[in-house]
Every structure is written in C-alpha cells, then in structure tokens.
PDB file of N, CA and C in Angstrom:
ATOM      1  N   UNK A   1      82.333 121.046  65.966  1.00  0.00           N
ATOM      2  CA  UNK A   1      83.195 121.459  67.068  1.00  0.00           C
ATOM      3  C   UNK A   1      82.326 122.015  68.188  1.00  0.00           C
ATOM      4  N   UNK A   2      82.805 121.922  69.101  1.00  0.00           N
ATOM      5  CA  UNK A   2      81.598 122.351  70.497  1.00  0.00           C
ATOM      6  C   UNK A   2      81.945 123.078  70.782  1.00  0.00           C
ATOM      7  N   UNK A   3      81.121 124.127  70.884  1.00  0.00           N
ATOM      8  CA  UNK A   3      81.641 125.247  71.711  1.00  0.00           C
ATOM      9  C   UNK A   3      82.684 125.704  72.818  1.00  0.00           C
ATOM     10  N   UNK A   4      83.270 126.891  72.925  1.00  0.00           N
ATOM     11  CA  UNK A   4      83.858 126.929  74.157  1.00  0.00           C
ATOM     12  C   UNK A   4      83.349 127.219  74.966  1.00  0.00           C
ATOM     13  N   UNK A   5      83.898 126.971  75.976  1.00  0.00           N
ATOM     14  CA  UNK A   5      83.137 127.122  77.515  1.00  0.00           C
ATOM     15  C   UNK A   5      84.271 127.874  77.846  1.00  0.00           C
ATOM     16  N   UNK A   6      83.292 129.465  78.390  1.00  0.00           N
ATOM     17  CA  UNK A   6      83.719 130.658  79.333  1.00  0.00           C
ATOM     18  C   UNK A   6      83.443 130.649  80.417  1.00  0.00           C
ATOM     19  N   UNK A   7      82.524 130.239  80.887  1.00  0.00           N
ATOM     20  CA  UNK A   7      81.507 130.472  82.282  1.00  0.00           C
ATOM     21  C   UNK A   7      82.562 130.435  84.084  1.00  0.00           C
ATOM     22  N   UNK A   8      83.928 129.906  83.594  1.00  0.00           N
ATOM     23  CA  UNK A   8      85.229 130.068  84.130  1.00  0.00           C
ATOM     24  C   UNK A   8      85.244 131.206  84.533  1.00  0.00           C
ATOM     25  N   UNK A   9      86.251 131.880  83.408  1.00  0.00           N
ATOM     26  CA  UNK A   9      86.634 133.305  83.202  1.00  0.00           C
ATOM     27  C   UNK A   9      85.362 134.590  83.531  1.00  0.00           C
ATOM     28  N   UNK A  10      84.109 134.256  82.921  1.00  0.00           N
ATOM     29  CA  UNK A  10      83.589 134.811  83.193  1.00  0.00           C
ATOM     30  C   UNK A  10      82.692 135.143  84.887  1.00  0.00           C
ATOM     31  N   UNK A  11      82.733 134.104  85.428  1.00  0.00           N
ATOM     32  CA  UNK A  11      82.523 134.393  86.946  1.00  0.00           C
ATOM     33  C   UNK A  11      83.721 134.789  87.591  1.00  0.00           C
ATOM     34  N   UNK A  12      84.878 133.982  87.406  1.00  0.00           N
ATOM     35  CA  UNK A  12      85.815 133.735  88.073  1.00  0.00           C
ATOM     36  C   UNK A  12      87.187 134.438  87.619  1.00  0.00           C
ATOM     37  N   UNK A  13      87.151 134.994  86.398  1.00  0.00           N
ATOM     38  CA  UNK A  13      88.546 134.906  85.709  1.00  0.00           C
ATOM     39  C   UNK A  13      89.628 135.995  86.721  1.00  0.00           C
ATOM     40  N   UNK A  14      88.766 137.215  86.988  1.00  0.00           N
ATOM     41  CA  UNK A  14      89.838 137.894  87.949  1.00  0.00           C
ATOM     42  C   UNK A  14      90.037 137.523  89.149  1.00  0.00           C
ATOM     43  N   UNK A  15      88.912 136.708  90.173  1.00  0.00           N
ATOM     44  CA  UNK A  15      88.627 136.379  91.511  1.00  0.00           C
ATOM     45  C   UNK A  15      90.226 135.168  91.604  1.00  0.00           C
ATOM     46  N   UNK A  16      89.973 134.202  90.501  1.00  0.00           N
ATOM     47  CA  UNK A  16      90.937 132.947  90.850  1.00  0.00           C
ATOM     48  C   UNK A  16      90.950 132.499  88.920  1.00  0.00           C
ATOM     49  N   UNK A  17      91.954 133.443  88.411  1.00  0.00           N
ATOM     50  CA  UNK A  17      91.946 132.916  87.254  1.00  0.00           C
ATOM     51  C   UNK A  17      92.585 131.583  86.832  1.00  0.00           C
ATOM     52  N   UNK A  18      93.385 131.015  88.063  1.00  0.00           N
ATOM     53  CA  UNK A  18      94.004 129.653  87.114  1.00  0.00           C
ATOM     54  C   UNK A  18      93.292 128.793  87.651  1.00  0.00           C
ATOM     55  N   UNK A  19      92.093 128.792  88.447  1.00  0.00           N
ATOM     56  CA  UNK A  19      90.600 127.497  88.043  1.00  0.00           C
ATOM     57  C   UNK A  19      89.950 128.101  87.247  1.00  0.00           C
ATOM     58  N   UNK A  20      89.965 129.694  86.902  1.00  0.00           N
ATOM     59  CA  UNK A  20      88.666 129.748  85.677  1.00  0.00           C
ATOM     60  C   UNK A  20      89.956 128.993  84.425  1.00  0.00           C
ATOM     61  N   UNK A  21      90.822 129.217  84.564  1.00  0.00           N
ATOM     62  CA  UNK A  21      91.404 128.425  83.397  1.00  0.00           C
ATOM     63  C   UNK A  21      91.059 127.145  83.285  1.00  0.00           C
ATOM     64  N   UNK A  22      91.311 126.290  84.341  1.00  0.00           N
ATOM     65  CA  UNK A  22      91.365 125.076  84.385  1.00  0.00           C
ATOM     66  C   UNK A  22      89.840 124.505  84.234  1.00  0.00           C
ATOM     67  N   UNK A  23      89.036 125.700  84.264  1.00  0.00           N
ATOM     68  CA  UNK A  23      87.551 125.042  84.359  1.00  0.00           C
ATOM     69  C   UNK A  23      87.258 124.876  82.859  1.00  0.00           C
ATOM     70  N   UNK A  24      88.027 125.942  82.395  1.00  0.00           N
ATOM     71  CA  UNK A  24      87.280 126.360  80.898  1.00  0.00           C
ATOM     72  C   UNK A  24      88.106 125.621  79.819  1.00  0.00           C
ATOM     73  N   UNK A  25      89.192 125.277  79.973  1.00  0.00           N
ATOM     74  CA  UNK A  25      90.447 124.620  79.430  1.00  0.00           C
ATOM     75  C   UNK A  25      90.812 123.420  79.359  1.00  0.00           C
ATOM     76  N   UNK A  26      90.707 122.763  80.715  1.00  0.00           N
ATOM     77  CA  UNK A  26      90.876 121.636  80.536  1.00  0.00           C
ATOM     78  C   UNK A  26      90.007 120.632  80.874  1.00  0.00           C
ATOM     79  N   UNK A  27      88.755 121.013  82.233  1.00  0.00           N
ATOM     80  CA  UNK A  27      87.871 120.151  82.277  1.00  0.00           C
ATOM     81  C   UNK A  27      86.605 120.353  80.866  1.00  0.00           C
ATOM     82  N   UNK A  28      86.040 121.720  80.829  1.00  0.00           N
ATOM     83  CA  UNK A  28      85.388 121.321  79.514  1.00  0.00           C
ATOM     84  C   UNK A  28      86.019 121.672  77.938  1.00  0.00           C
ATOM     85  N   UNK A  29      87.291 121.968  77.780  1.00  0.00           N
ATOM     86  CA  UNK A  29      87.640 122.037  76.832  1.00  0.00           C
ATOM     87  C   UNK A  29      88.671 120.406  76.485  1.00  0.00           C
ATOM     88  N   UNK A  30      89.226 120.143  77.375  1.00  0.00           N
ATOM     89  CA  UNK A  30      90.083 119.089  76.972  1.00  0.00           C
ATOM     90  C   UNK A  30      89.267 117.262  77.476  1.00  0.00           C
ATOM     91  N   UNK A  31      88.814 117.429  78.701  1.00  0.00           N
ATOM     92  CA  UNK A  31      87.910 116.133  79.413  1.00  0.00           C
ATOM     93  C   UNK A  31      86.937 116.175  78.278  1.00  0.00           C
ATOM     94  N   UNK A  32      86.061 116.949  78.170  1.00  0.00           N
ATOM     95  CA  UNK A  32      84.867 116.760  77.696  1.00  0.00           C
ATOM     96  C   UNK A  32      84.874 116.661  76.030  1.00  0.00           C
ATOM     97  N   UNK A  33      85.824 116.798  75.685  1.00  0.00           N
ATOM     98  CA  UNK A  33      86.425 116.553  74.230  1.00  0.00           C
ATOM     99  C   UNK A  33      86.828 115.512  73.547  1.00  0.00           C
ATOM    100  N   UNK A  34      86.881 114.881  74.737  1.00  0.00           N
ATOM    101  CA  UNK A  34      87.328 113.327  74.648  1.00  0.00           C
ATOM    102  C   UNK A  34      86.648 111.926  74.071  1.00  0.00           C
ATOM    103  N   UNK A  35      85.683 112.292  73.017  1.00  0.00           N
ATOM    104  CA  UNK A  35      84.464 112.039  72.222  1.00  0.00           C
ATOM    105  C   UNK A  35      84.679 110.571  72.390  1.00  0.00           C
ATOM    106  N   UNK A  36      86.014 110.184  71.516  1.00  0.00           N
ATOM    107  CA  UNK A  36      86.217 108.943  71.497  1.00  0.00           C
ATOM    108  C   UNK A  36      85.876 107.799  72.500  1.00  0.00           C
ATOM    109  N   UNK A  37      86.133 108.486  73.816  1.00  0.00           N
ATOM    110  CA  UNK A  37      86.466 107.535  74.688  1.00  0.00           C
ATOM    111  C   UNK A  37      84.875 107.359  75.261  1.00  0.00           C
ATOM    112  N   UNK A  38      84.167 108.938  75.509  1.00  0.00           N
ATOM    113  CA  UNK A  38      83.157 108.871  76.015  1.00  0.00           C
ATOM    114  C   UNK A  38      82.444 109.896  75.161  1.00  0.00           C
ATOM    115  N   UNK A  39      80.731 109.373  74.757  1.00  0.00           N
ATOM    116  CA  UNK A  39      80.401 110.489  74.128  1.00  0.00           C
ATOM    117  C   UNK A  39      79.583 111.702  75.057  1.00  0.00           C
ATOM    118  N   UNK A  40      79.703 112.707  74.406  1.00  0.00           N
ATOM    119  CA  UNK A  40      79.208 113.954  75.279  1.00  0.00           C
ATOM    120  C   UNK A  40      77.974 113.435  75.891  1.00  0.00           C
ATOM    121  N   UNK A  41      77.124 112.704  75.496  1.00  0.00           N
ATOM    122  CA  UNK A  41      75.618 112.130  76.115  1.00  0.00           C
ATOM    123  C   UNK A  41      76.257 111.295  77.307  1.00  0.00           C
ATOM    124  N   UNK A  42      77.230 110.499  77.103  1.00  0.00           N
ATOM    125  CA  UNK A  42      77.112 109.275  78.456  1.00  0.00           C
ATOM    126  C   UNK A  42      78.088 110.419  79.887  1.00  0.00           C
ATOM    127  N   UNK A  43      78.911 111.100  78.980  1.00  0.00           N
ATOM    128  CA  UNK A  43      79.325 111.942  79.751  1.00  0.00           C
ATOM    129  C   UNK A  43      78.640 112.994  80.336  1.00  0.00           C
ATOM    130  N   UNK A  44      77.182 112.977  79.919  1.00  0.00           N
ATOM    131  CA  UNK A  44      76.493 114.372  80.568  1.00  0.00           C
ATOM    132  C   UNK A  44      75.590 113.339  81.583  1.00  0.00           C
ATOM    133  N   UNK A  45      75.420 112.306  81.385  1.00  0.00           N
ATOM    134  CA  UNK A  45      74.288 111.009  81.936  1.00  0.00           C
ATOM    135  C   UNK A  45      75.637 111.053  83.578  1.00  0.00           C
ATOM    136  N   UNK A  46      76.711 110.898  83.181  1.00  0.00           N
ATOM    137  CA  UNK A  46      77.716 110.792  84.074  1.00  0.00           C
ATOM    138  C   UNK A  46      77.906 111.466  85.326  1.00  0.00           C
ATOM    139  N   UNK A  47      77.924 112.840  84.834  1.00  0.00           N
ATOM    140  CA  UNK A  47      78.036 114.238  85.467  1.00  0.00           C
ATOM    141  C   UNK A  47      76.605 114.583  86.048  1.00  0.00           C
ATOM    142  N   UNK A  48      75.820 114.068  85.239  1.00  0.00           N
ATOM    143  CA  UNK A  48      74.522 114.607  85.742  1.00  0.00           C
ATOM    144  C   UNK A  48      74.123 113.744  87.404  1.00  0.00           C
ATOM    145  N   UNK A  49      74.764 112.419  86.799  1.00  0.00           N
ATOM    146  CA  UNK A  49      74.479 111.409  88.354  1.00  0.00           C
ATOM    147  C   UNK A  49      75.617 111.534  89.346  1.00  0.00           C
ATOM    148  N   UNK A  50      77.015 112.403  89.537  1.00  0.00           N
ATOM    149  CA  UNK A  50      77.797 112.522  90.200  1.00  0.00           C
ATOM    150  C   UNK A  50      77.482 113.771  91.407  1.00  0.00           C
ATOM    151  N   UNK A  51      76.245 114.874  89.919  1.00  0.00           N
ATOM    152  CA  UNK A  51      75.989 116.037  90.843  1.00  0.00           C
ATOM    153  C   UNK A  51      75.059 115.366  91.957  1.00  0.00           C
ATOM    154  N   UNK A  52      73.867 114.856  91.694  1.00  0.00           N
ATOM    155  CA  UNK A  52      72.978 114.401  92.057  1.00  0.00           C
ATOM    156  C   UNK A  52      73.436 113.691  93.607  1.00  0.00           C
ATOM    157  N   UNK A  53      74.184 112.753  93.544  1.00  0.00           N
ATOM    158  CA  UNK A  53      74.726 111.945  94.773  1.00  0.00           C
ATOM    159  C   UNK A  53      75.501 112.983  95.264  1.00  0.00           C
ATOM    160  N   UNK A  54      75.841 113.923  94.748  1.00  0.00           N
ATOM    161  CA  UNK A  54      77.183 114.953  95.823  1.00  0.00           C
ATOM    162  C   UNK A  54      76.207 115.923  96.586  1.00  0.00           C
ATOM    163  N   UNK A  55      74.886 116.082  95.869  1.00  0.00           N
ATOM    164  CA  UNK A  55      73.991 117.015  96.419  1.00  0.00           C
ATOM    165  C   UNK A  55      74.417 118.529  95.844  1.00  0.00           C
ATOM    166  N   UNK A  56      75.070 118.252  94.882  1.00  0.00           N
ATOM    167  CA  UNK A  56      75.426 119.585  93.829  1.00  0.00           C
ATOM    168  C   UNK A  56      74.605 119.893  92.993  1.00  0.00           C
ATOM    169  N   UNK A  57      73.326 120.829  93.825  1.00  0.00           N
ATOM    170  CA  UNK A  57      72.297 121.433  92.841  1.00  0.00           C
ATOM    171  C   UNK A  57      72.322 122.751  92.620  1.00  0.00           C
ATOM    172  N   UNK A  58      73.605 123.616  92.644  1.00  0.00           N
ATOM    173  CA  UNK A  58      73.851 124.663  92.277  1.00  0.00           C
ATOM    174  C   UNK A  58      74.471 124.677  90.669  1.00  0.00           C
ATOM    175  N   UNK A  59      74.654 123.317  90.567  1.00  0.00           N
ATOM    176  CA  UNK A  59      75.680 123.282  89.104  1.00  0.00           C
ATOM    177  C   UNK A  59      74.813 122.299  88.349  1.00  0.00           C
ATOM    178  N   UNK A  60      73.914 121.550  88.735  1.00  0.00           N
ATOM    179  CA  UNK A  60      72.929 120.542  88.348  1.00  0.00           C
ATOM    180  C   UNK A  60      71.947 121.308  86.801  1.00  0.00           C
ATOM    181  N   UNK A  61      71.384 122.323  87.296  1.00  0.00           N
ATOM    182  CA  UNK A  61      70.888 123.330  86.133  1.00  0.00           C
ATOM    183  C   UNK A  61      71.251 122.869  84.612  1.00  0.00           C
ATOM    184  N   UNK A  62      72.798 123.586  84.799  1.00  0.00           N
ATOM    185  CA  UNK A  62      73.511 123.662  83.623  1.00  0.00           C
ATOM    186  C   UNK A  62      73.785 122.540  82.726  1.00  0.00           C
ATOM    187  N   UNK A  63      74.003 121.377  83.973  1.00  0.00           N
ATOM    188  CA  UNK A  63      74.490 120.244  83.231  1.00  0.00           C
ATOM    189  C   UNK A  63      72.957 119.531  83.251  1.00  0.00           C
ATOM    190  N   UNK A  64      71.738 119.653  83.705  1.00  0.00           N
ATOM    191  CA  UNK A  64      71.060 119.464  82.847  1.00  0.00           C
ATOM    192  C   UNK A  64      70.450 119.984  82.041  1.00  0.00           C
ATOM    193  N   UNK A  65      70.385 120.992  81.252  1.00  0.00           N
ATOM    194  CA  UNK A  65      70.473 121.345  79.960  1.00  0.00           C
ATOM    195  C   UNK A  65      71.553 121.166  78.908  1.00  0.00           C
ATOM    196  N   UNK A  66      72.566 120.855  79.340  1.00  0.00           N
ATOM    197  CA  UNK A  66      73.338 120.245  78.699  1.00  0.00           C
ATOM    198  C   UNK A  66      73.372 118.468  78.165  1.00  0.00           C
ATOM    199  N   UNK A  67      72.711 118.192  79.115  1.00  0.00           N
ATOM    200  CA  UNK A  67      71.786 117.230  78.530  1.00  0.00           C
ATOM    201  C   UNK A  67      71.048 116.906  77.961  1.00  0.00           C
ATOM    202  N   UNK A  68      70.262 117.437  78.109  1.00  0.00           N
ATOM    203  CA  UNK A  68      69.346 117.887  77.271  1.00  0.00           C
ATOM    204  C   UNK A  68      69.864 117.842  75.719  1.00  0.00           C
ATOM    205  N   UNK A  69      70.544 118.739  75.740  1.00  0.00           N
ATOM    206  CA  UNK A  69      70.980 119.370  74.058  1.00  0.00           C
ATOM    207  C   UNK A  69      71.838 118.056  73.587  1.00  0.00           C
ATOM    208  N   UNK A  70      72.327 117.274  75.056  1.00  0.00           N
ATOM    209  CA  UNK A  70      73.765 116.063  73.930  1.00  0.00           C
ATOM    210  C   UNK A  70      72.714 115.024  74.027  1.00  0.00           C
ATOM    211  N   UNK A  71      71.232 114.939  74.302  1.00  0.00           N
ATOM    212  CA  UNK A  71      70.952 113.914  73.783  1.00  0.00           C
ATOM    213  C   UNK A  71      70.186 112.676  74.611  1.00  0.00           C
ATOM    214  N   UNK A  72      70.189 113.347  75.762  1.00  0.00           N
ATOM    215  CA  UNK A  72      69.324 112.840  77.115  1.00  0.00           C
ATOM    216  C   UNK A  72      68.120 112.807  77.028  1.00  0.00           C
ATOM    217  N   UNK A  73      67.159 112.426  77.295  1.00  0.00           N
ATOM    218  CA  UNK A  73      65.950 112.336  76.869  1.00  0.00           C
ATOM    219  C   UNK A  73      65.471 112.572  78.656  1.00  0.00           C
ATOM    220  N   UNK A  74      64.086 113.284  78.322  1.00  0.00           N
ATOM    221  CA  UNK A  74      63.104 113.189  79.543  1.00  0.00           C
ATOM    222  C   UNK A  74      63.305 111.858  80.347  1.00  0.00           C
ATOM    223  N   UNK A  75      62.609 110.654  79.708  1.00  0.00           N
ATOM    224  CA  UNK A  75      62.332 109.715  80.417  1.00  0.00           C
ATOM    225  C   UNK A  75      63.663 109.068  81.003  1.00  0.00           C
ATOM    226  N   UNK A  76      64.861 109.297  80.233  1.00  0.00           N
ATOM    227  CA  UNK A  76      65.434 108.443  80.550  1.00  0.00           C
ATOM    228  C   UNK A  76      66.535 109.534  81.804  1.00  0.00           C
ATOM    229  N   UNK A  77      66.198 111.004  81.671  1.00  0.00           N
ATOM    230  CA  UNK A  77      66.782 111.475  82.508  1.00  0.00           C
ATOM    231  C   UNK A  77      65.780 111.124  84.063  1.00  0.00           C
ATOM    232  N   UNK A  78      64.039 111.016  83.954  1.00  0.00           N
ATOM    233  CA  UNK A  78      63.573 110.298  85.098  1.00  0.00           C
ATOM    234  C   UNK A  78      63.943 109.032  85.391  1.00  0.00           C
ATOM    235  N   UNK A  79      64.207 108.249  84.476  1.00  0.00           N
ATOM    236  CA  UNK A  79      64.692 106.814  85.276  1.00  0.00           C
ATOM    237  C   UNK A  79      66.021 106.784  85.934  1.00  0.00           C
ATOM    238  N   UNK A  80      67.299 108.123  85.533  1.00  0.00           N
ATOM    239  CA  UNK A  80      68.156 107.980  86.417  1.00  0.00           C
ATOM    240  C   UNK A  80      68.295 108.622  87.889  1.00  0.00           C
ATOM    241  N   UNK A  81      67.026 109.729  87.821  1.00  0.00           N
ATOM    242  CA  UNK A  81      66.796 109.864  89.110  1.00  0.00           C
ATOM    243  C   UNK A  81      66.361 109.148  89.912  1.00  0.00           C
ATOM    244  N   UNK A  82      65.446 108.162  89.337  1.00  0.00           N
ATOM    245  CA  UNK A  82      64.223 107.083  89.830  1.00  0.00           C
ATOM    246  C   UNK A  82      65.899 106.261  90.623  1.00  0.00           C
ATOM    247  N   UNK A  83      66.678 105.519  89.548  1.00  0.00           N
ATOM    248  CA  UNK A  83      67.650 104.559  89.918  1.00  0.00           C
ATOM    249  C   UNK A  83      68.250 105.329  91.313  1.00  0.00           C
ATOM    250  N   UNK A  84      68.962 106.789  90.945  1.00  0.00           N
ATOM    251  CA  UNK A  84      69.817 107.192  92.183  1.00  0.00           C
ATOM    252  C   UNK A  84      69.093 106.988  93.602  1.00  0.00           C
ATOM    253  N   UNK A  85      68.029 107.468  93.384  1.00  0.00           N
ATOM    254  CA  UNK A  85      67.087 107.782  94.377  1.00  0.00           C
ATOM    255  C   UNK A  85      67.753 107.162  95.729  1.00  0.00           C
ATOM    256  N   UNK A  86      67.459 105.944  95.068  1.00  0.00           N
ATOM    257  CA  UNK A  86      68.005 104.141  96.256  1.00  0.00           C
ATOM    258  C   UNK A  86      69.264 104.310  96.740  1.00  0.00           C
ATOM    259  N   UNK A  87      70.314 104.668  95.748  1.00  0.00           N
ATOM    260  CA  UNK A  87      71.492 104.975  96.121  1.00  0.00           C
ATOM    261  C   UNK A  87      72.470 106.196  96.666  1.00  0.00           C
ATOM    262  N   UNK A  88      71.807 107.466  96.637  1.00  0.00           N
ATOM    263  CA  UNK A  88      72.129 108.878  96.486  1.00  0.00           C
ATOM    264  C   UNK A  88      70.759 109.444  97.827  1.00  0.00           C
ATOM    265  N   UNK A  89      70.219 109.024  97.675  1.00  0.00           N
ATOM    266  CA  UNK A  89      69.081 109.628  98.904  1.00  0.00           C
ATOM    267  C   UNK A  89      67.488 109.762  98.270  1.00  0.00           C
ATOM    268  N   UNK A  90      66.635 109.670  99.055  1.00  0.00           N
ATOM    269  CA  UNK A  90      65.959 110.152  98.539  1.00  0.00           C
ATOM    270  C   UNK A  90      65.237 111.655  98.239  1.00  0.00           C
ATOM    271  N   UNK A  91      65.638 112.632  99.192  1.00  0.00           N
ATOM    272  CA  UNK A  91      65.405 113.967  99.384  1.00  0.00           C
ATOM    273  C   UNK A  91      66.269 114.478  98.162  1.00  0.00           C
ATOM    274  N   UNK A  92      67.441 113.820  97.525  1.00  0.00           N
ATOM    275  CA  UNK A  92      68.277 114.745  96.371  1.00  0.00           C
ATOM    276  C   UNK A  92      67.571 114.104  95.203  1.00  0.00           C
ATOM    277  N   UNK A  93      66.931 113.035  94.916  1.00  0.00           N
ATOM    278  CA  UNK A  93      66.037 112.750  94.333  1.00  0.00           C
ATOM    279  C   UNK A  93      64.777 113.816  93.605  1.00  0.00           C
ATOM    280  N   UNK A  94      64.367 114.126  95.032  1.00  0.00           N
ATOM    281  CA  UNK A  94      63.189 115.170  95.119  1.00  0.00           C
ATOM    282  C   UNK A  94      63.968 116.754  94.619  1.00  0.00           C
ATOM    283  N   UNK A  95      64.724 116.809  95.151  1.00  0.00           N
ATOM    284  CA  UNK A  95      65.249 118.058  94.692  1.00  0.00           C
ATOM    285  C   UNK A  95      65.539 117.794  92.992  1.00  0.00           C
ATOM    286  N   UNK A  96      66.646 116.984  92.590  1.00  0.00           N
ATOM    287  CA  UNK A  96      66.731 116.476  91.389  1.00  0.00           C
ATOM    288  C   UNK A  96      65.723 116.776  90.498  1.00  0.00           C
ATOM    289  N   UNK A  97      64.829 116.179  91.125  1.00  0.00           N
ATOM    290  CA  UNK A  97      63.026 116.573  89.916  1.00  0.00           C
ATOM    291  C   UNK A  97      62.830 117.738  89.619  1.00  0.00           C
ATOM    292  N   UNK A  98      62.694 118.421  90.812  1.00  0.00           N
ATOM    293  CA  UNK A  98      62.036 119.613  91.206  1.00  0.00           C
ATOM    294  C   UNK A  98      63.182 120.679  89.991  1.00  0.00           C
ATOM    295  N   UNK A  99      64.351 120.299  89.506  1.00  0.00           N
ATOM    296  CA  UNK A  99      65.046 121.122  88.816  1.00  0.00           C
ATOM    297  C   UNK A  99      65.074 120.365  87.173  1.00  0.00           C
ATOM    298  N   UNK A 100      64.920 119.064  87.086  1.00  0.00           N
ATOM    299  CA  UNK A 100      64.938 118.482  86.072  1.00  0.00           C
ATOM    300  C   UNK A 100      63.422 118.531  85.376  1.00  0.00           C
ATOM    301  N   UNK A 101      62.513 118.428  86.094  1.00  0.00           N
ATOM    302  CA  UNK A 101      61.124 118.966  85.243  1.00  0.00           C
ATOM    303  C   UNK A 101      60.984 120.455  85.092  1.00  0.00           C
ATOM    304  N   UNK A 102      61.572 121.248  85.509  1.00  0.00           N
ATOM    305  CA  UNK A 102      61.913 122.745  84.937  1.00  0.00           C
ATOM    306  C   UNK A 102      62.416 122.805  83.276  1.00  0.00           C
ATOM    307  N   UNK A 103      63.389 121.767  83.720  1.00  0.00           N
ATOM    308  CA  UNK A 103      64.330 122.362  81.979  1.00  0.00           C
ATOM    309  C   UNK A 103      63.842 120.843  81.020  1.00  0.00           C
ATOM    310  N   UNK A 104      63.050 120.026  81.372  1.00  0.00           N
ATOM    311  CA  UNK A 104      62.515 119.164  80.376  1.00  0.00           C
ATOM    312  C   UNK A 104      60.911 119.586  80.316  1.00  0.00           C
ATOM    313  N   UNK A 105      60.493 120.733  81.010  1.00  0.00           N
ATOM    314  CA  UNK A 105      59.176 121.224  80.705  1.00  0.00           C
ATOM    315  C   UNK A 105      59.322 122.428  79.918  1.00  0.00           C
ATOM    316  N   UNK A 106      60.681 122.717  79.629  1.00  0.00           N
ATOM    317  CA  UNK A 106      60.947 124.047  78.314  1.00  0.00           C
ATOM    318  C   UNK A 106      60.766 124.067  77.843  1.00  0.00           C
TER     319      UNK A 106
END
C-alpha cells in the first residue's frame, strides 16, 4: 500500500483546506492509485515530463524523487530530458538537469 500523502494539509490545510484535500485525496490518493491502468513508474515518467514543459520546477524536486523510488532510473530519467529538450525548450532542459543530477547524485 503506498503511503499517504499529507504535504496538502500540511502546507495548506488551514490556508485552503478543500485543495489540501483534493491534493492529498484525490489526486495522490485516488489518481495515483490507479495501478492498474497506469503504473506508479509511467505515471511518475508522466508527471515528471508535464512539470518539465510547464516550467514547474518548484514541484519538479519531489516528483523527482519520487521517481526515483517508483523505479526511474538515472539514464533513462536523462534521456527524457534529452527528448523534451526539442519539445519543451531548451533552457527548462538545463534547469531540469541542474535539479535532476542533485537527487540522482544522492
């Protein structure tokens, strides 16, 4: 069983508690649960390339270490930066690295 995810409630729960709900509840408690359909690895490969093209490197961190742990590998987390690069920019690329060789040099 996977853990729960607080990180909602806990930044957020008094500020705007019905997105810390919805963060903690239904995107990673109920979406990300969804094994069958998608496994936690293609779903972190997923999320990891959605932050990347949105230029969401405040939340990029987490979900790559969470990658990490479901199963992402170094190289193959560089070849999806390598791929975005072309498609997503190349400066979020560079940033991309600059946070992804942090937590695959742990």
């Amino acid at each position: 069983m996977a853990e729960k995810q607080t990180a909602g409630r806990d930044f957020l729960g008094e500020f705007a508690p019905k997105f810390a709900e919805m963060n903690d509840d239904v995107l990673f408690g109920e979406v990300w649960s969804r094994e069958k359909e998608l496994s936690p690895r293609d779903r972190s490969m997923i999320t990891v390339s959605a932050l990347i093209a949105g230029g969401n490197f405040e939340q990029l961190t987490a979900h790559l270490k969470k990658a990490k742990i479901n199963g992402v590998t170094k190289d193959e987390i560089s070849e999806i930066i390598t791929h975005l690069s072309f498609y997503a920019g190349w400066p979020k690329a560079w940033s991309a690295f600059r946070i992804a060789k942090e937590i695959y040099n742990e």
